[in-house]
C-alpha atoms as a PDB file:
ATOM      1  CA  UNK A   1      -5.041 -15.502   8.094  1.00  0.00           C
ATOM      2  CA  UNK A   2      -7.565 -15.764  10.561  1.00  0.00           C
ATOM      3  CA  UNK A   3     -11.360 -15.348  10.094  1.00  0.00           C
ATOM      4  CA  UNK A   4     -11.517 -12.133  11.826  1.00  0.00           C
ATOM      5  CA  UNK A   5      -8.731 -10.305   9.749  1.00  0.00           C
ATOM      6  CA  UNK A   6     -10.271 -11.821   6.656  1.00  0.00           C
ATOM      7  CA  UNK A   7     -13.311  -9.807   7.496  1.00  0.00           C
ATOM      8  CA  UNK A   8     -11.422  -7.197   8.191  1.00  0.00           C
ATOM      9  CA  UNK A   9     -10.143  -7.324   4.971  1.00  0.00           C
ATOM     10  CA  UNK A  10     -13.306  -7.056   3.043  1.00  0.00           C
ATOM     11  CA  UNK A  11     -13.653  -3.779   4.786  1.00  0.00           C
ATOM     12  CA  UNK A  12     -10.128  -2.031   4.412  1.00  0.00           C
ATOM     13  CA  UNK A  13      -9.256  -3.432   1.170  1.00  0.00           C
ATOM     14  CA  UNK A  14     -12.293  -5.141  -0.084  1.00  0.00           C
ATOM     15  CA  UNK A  15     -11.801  -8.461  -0.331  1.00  0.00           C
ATOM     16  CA  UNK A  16     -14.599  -9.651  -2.793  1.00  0.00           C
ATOM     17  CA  UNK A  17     -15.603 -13.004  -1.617  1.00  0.00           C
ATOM     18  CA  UNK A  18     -16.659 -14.036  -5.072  1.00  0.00           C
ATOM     19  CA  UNK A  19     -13.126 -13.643  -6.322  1.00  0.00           C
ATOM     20  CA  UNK A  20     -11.821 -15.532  -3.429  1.00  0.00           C
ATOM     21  CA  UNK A  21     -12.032 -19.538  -4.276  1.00  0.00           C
ATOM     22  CA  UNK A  22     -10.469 -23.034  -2.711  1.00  0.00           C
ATOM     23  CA  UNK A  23      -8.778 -25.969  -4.818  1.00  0.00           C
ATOM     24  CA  UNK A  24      -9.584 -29.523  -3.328  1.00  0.00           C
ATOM     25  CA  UNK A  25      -8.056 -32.860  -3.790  1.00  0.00           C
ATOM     26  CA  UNK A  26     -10.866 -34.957  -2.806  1.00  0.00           C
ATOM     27  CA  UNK A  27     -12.119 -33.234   0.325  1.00  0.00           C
ATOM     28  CA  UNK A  28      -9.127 -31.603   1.439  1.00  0.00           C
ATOM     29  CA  UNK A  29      -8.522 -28.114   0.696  1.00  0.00           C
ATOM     30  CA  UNK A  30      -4.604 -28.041  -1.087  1.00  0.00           C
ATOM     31  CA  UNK A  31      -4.565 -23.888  -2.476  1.00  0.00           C
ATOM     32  CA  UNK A  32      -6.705 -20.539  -2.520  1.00  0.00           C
ATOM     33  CA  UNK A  33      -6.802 -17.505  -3.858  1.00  0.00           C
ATOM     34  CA  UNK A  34      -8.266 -14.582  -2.265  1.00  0.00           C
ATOM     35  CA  UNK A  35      -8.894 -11.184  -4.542  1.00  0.00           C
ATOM     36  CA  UNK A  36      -9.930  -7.812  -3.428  1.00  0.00           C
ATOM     37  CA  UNK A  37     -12.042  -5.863  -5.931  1.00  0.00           C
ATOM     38  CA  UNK A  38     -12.503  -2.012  -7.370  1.00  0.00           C
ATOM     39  CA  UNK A  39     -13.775  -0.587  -9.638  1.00  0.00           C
ATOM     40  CA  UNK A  40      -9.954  -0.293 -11.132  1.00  0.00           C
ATOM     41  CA  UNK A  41      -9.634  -3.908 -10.694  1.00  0.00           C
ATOM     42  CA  UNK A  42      -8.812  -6.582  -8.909  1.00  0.00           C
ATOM     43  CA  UNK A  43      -5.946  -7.402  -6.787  1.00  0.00           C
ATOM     44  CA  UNK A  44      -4.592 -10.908  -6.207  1.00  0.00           C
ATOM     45  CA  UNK A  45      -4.296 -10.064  -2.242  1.00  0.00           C
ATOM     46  CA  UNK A  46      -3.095 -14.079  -1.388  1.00  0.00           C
ATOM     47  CA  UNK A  47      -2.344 -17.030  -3.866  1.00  0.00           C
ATOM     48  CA  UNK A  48      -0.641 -20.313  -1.973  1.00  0.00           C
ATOM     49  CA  UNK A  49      -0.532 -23.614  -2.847  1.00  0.00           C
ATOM     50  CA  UNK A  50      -0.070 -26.554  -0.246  1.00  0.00           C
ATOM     51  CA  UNK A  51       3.914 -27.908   0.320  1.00  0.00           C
ATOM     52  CA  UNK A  52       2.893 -30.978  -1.199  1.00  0.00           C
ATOM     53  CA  UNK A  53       0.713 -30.233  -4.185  1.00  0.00           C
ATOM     54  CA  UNK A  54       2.907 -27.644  -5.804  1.00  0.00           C
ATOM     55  CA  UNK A  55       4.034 -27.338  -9.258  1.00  0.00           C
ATOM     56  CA  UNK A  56       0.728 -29.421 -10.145  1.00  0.00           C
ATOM     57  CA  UNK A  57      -0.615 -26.532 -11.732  1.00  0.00           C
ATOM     58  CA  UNK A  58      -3.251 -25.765  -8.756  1.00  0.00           C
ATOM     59  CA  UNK A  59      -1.939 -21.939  -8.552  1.00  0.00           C
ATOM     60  CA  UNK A  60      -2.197 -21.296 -12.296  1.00  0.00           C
ATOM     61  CA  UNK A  61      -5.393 -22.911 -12.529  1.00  0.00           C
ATOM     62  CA  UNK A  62      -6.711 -20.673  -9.869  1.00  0.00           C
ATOM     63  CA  UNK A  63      -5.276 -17.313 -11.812  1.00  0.00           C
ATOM     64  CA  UNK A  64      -6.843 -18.707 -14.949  1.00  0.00           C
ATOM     65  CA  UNK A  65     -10.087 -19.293 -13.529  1.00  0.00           C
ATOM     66  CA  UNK A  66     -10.095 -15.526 -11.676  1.00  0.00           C
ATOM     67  CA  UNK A  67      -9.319 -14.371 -15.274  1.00  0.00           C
ATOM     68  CA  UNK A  68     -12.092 -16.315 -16.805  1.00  0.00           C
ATOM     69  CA  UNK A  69     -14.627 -14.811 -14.700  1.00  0.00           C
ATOM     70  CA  UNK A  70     -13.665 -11.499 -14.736  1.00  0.00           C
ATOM     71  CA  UNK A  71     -13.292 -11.309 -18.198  1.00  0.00           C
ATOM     72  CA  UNK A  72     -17.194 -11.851 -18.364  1.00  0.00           C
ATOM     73  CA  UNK A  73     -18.015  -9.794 -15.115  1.00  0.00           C
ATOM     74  CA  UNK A  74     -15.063  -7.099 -14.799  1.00  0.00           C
ATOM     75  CA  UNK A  75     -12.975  -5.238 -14.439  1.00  0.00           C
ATOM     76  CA  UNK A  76     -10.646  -6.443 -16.673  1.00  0.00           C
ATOM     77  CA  UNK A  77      -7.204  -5.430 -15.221  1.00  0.00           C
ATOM     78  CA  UNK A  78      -5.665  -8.019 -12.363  1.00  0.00           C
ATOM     79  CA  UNK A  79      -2.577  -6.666 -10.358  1.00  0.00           C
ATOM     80  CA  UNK A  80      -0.742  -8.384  -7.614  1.00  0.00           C
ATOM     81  CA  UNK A  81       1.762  -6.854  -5.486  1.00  0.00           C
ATOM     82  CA  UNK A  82       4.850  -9.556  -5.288  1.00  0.00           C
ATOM     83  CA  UNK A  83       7.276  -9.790  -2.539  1.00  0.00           C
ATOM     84  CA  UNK A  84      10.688 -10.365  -4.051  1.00  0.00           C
ATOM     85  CA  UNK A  85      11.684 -12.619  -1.594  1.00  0.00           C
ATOM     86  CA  UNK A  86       8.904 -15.324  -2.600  1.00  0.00           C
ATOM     87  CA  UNK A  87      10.854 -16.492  -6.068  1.00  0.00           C
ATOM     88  CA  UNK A  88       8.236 -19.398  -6.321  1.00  0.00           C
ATOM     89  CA  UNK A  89       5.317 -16.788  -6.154  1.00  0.00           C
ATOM     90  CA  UNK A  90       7.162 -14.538  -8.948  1.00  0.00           C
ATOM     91  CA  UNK A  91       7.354 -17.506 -10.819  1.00  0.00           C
ATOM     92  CA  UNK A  92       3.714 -18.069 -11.040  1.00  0.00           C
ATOM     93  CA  UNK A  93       3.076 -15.003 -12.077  1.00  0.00           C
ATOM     94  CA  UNK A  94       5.394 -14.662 -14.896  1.00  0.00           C
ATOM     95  CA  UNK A  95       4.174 -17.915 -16.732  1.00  0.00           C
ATOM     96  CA  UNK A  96       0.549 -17.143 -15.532  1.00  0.00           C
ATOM     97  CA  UNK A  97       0.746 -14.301 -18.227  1.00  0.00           C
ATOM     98  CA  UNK A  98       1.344 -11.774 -16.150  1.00  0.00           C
ATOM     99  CA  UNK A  99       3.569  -8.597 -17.188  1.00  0.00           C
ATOM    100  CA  UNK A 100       5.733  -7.008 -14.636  1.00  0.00           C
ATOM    101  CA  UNK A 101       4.909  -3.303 -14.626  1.00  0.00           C
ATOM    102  CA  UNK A 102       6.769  -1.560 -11.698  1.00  0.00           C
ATOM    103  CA  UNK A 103       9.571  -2.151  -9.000  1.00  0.00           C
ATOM    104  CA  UNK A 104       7.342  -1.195  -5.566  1.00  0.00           C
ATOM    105  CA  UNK A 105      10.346  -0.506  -3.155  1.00  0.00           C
ATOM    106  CA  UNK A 106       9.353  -0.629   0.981  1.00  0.00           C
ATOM    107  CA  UNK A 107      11.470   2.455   2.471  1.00  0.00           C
ATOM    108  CA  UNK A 108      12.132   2.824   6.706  1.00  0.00           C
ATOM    109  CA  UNK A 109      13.536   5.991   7.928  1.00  0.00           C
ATOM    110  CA  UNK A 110      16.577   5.556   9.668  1.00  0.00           C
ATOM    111  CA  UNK A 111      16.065   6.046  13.663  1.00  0.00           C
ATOM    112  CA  UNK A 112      18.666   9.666  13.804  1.00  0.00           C
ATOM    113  CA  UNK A 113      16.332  11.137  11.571  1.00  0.00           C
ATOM    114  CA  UNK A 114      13.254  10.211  13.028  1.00  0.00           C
ATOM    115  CA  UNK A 115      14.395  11.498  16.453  1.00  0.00           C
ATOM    116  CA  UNK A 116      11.811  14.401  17.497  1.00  0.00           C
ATOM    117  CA  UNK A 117      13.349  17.123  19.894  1.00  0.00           C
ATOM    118  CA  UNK A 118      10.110  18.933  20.794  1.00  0.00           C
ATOM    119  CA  UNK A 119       6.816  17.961  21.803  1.00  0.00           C
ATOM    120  CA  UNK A 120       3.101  18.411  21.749  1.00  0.00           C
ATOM    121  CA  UNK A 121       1.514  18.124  18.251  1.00  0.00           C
ATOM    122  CA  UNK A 122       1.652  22.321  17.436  1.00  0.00           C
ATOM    123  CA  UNK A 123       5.169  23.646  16.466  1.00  0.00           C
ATOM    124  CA  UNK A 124       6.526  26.082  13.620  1.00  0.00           C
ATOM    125  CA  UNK A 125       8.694  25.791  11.001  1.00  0.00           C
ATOM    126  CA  UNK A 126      10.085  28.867   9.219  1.00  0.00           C
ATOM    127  CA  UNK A 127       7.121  30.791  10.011  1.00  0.00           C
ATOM    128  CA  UNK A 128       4.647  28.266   9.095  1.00  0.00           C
ATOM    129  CA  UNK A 129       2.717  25.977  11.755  1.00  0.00           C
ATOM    130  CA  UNK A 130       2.629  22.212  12.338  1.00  0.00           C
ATOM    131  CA  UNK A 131      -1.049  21.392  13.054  1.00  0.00           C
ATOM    132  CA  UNK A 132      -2.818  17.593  13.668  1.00  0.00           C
ATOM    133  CA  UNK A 133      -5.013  17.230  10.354  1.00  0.00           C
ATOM    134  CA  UNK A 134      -7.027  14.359   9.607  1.00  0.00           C
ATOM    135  CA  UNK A 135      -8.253  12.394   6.344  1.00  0.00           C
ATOM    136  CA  UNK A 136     -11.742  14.416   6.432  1.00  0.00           C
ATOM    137  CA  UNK A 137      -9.654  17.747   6.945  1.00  0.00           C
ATOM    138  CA  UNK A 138      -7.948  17.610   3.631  1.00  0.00           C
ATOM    139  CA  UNK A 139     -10.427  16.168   1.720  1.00  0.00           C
ATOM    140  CA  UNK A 140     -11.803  19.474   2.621  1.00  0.00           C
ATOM    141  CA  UNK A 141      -9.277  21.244   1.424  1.00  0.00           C
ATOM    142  CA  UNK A 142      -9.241  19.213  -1.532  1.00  0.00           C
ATOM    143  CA  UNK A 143      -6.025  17.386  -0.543  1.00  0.00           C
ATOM    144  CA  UNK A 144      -4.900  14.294  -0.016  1.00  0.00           C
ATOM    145  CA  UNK A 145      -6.184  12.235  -3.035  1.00  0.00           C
ATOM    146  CA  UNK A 146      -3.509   9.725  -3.966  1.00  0.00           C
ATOM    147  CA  UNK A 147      -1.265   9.294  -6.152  1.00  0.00           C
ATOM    148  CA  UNK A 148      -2.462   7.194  -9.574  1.00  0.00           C
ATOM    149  CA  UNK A 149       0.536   4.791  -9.078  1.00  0.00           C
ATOM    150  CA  UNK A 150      -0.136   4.378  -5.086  1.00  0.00           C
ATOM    151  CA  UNK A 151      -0.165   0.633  -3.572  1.00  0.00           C
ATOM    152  CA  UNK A 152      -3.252  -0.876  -3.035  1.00  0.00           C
ATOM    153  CA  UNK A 153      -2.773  -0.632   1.007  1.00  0.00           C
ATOM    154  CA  UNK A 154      -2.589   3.434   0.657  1.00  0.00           C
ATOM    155  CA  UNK A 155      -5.080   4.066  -1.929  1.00  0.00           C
ATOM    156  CA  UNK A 156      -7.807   6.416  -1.241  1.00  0.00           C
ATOM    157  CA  UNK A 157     -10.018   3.578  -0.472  1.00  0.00           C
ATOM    158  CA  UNK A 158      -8.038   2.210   1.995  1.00  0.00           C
ATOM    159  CA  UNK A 159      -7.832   4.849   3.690  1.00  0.00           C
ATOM    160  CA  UNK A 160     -11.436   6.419   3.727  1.00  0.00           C
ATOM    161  CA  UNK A 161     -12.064   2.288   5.226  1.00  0.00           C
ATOM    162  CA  UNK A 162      -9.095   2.831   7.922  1.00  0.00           C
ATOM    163  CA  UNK A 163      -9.355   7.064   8.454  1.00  0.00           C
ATOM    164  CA  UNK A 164     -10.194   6.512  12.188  1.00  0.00           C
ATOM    165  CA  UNK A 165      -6.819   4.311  12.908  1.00  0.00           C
ATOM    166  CA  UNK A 166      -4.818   6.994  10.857  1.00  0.00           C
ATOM    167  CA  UNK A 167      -2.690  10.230  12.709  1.00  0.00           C
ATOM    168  CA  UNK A 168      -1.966  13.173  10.745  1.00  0.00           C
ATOM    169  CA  UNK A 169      -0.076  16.025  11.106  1.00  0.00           C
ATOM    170  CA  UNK A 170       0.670  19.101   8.250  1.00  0.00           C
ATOM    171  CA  UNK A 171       2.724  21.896   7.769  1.00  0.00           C
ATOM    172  CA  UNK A 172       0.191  25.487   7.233  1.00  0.00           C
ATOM    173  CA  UNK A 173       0.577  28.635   6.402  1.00  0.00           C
ATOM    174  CA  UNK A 174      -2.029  31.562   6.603  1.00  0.00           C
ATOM    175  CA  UNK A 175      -2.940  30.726   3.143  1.00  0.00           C
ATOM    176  CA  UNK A 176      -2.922  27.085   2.810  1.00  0.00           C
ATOM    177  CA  UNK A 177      -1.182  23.630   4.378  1.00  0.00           C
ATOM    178  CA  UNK A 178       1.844  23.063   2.489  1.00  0.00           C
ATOM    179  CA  UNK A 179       2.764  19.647   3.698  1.00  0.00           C
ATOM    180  CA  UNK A 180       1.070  16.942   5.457  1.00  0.00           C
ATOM    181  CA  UNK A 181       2.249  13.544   6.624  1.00  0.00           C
ATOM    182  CA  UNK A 182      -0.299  10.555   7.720  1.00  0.00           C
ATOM    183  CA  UNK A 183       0.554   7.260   9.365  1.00  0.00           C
ATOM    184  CA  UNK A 184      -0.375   4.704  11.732  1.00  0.00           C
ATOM    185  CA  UNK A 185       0.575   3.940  15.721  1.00  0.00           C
ATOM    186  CA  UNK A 186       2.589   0.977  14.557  1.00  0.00           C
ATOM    187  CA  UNK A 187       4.620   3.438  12.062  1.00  0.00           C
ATOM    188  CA  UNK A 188       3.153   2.903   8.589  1.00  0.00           C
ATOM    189  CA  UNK A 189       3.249   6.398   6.876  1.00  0.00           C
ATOM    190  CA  UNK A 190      -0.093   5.677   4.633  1.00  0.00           C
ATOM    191  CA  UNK A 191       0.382   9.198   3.029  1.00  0.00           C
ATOM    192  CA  UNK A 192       3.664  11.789   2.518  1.00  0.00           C
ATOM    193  CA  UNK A 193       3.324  15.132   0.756  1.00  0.00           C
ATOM    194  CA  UNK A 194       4.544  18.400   0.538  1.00  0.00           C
ATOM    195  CA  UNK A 195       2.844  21.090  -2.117  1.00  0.00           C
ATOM    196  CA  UNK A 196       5.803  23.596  -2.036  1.00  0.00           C
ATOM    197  CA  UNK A 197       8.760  23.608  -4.437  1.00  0.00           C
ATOM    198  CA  UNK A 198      11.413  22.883  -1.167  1.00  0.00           C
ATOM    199  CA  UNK A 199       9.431  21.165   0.846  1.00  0.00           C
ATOM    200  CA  UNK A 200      12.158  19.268   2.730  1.00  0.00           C
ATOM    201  CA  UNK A 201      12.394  21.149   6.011  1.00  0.00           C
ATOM    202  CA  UNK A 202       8.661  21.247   6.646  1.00  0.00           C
ATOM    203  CA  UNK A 203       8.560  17.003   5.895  1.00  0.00           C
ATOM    204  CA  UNK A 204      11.593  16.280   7.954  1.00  0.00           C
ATOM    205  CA  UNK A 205       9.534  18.119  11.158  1.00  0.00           C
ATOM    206  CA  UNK A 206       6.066  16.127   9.957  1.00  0.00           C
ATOM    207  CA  UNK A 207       8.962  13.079  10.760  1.00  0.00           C
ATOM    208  CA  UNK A 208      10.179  14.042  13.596  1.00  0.00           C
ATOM    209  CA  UNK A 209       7.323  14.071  15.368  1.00  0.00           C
ATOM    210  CA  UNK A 210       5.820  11.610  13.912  1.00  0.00           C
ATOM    211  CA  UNK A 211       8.429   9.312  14.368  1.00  0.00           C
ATOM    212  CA  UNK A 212       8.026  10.065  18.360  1.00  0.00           C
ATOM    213  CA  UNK A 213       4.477   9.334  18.588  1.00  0.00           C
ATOM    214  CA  UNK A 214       4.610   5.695  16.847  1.00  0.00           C
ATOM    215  CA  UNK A 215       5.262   2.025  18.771  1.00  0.00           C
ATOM    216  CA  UNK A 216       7.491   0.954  15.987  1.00  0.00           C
ATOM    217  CA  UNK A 217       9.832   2.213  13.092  1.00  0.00           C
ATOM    218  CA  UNK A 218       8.377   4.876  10.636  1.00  0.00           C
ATOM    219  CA  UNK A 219       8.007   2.591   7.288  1.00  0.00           C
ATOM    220  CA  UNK A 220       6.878   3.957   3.989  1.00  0.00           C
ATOM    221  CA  UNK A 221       5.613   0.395   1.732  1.00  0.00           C
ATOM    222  CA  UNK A 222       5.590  -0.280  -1.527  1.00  0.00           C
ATOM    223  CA  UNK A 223       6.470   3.238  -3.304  1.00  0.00           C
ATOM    224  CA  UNK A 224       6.355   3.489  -7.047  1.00  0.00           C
ATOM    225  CA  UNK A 225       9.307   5.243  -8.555  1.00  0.00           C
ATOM    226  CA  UNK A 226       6.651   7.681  -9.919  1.00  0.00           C
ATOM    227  CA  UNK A 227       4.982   8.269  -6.487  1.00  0.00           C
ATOM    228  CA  UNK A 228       7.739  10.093  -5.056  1.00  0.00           C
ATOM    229  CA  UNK A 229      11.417  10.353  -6.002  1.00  0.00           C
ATOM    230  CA  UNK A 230      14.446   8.001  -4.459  1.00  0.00           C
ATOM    231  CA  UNK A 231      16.201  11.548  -4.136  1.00  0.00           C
ATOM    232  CA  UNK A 232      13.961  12.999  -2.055  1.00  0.00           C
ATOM    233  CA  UNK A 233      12.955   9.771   0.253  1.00  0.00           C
ATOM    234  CA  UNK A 234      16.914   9.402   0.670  1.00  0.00           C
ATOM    235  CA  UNK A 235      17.324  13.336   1.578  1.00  0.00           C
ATOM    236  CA  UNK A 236      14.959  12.994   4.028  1.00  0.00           C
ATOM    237  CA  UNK A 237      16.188   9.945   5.640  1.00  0.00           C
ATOM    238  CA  UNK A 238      14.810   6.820   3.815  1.00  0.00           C
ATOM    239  CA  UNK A 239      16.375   3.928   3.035  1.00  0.00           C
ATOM    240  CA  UNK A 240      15.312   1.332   0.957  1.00  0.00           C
ATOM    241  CA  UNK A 241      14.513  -1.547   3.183  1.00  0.00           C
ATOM    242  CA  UNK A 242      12.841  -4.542   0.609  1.00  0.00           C
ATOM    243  CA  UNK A 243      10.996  -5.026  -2.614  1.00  0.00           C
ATOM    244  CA  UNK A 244       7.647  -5.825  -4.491  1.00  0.00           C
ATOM    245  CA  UNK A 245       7.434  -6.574  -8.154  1.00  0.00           C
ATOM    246  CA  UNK A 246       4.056  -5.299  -9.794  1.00  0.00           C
ATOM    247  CA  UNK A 247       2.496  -7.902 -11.977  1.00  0.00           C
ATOM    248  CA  UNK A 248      -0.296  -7.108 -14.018  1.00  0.00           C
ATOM    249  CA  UNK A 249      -2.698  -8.831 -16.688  1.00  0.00           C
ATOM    250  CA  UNK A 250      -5.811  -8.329 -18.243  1.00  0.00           C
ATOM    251  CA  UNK A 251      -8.724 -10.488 -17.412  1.00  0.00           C
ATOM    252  CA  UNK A 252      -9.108 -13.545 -20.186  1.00  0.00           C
ATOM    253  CA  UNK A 253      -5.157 -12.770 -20.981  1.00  0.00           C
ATOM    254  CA  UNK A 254      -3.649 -14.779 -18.020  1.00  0.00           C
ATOM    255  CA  UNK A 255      -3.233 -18.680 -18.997  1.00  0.00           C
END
């Protein structure tokens, strides 16, 4: 991490540089923790540990003192979003006193159904239009707040701290919009929704053109199984391309 996306940080996913801290052995630096902070919690955004100073205790120590503080200062619940892959970092968690709450599954969309046929950012579909919309659009509609179980990255407060490097386009009637899709040049999708019972054919044109306008593959991270259903992701395209284990404690509870 480099100073200038840890400041970046603070801003998109507030970082809270009081519940970032540095273990030292002697005057070198040998593991850090840096947490992000709401008023829902705190998120353990990086924990690492130096090759040769692990299983020392340096990264409990760090969880325990995050846990000590917070249990005095707040908020009391501490998440952190686990990459599957990192066994040793899954390991920490689970004898930090940490519960494992949810599965957090990373989805791409596979390139054939991303493939957009038309062009320009207006279109139709069954009668209804495809418009751009932004974040500020359907908070005026009162849209787009997210779901309870959404990852830290696509909360609302993400978003309202990244809204000018997020696209969006949604499906409208004359009444309402019925859909909307937002995302990122690189191919993040930061937001998928659709308001109508069968919503599929208006979200598989939100990803078509979507998926023509980005640098990169359309990816969908971290989904909770109650955020939106494997059925639906895999109808319209979506496969499931890694994994995240939630881990959660209460602040004074992790040891």
């Amino acid at each position: 991490m480099t100073p200038a996306a840890f400041k970046r940080s603070i801003r998109d996913l507030q970082v809270w540089c009081s519940s970032c801290m540095v273990a030292f052995a002697g005057p070198d630096p040998i593991a850090v923790l840096i947490g992000a902070k709401r008023a829902c919690g705190t998120l353990v955004h990086r924990i690492a540990v130096h090759p040769d100073h692990r299983r020392q205790g340096h990264g409990r120590h760090l969880l325990t003192s995050l846990g000590s503080k917070l249990a005095i200062l707040g908020p009391p619940r501490i998440v952190a979003e686990v990459p599957e892959t990192l066994g040793p970092a899954c390991d920490l968690f689970g004898a930090s006193g940490f519960v494992e709450e949810a599965v957090l599954t990373d989805y791409t969309l596979d390139r054939d159904h991303a493939h957009d046929h038309g062009d320009g950012d207006a279109g139709e579909v069954a009668g209804r239009l495809v418009i751009p919309v932004t974040l500020d659009d359907l908070a005026a509609n009162g849209l787009g707040d997210a779901h309870p179980q959404v990852c830290w990255e696509r909360s609302m407060e993400t978003l309202t701290a990244t809204k000018d490097e997020i696209s969006g386009l949604a499906v409208a009637s004359d009444e309402r919009i019925e859909a909307f899709l937002l995302y990122k040049e690189a191919g993040d999708i930061v937001s998928l929704q659709s308001f109508v019972q069968d919503g599929t054919a208006g979200l598989r044109r939100l990803l078509s053109l979507a998926g023509a306008r980005v640098t990169g593959t359309l990816r969908l991270p971290k989904v909770h199984s109650a955020e939106i259903s494997k059925d639906l992701l895999e109808t319209l395209g979506f496969r499931p391309a890694g994994v995240h284990r939630l881990y959660a404690a209460a602040a004074g509870k992790a040891q």
